[in-house]
Protein backbone atom coordinates (compact mmCIF):
# COMPACT_ATOMS: atom_id res chain seq x y z
CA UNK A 1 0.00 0.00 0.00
CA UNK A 2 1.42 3.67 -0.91
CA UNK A 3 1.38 5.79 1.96
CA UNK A 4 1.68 9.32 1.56
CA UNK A 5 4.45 11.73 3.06
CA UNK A 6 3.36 15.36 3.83
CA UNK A 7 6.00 18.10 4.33
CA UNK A 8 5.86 20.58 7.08
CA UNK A 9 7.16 23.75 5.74
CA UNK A 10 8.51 26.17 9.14
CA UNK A 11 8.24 29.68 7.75
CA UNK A 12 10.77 30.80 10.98
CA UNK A 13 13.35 29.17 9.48
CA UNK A 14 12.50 30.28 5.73
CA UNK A 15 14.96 33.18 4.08
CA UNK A 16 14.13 35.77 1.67
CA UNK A 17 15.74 35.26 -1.48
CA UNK A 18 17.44 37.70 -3.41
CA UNK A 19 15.84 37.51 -6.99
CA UNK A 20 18.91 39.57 -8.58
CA UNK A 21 22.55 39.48 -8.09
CA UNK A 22 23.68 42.54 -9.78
CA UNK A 23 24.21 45.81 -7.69
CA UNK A 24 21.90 48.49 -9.25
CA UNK A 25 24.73 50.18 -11.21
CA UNK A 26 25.57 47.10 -13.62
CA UNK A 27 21.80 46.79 -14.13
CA UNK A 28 21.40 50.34 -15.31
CA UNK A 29 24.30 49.98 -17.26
CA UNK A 30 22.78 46.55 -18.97
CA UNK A 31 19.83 48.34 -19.82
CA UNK A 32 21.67 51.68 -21.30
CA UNK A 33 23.73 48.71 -23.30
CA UNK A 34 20.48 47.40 -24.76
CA UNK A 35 18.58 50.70 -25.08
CA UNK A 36 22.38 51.79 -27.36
CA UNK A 37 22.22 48.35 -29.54
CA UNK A 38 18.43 48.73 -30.49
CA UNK A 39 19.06 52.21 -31.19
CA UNK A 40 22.03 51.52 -33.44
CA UNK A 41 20.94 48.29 -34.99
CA UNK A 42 16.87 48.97 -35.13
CA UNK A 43 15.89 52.54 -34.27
CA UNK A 44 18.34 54.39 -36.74
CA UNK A 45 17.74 52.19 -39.98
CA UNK A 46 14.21 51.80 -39.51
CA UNK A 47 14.17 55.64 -39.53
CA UNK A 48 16.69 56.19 -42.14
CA UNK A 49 14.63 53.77 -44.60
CA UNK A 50 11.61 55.53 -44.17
CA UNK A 51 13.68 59.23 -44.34
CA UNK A 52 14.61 57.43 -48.05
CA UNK A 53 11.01 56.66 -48.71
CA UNK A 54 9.13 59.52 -47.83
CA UNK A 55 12.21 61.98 -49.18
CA UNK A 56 9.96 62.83 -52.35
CA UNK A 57 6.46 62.68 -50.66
CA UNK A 58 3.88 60.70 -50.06
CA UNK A 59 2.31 60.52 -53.28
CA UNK A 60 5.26 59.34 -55.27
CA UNK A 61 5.86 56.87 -52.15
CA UNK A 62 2.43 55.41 -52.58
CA UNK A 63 2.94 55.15 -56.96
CA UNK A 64 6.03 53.43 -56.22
CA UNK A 65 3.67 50.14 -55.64
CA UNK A 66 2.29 50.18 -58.60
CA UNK A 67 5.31 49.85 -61.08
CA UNK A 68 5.54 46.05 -62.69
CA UNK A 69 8.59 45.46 -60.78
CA UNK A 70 7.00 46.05 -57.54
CA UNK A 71 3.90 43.92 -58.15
CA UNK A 72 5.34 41.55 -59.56
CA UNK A 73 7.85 41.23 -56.02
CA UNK A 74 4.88 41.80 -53.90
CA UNK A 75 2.98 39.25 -55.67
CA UNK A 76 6.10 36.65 -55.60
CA UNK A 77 6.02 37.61 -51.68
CA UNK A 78 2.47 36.27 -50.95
CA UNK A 79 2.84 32.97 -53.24
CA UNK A 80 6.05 32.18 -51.45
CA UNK A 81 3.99 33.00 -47.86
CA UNK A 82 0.86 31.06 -48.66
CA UNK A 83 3.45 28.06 -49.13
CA UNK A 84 5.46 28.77 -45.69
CA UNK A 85 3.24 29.19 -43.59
CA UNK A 86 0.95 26.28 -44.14
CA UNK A 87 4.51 23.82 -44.65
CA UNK A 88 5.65 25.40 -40.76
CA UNK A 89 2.64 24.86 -39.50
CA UNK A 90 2.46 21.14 -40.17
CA UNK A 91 5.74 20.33 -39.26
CA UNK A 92 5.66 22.20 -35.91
CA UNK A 93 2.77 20.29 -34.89
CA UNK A 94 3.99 17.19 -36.34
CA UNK A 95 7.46 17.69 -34.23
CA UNK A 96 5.25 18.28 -31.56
């Protein structure tokens, strides 16, 4: 026959745990590390492509979809999606 074992937790003997090791000064400096990298590496190209874009205006931003070149990428795009997606999706669930 199993028999069961219970625990007895004593919270006067239970310590506080620390849930971070790093004084506050190396964490601040982490995060200025990070906030630097996503600036360099995210922040500045994303705005310098869309400086590029709009340099002209809007309008000729907006005709620039509708040159044969551009369909024919964005179309090329959405075939080669529609194929992706479905193929990932069966073999993450099937490796699942």
């Amino acid at each position: 026959m199993a028999r069961s074992i219970a625990l007895r937790l004593d919270s006067s003997k239970a310590r506080p745990v620390r849930s971070n090791t790093e004084s506050a000064l190396t964490r601040r400096l982490l995060i200025a590390l990070a906030l630097v990298f996503l600036g360099l590496f995210l922040f500045l190209p994303l705005m310098l492509v869309f400086t590029y874009a709009f340099r002209e205006g809007f309008g000729i931003y907006l005709s620039s979809f509708i040159t044969p070149d551009a369909l024919s990428a964005i179309r090329l795009s959405l075939i080669t999606a529609a194929i992706a997606v479905p193929l990932n999706t069966l073999f993450g669930v099937a490796a699942a």
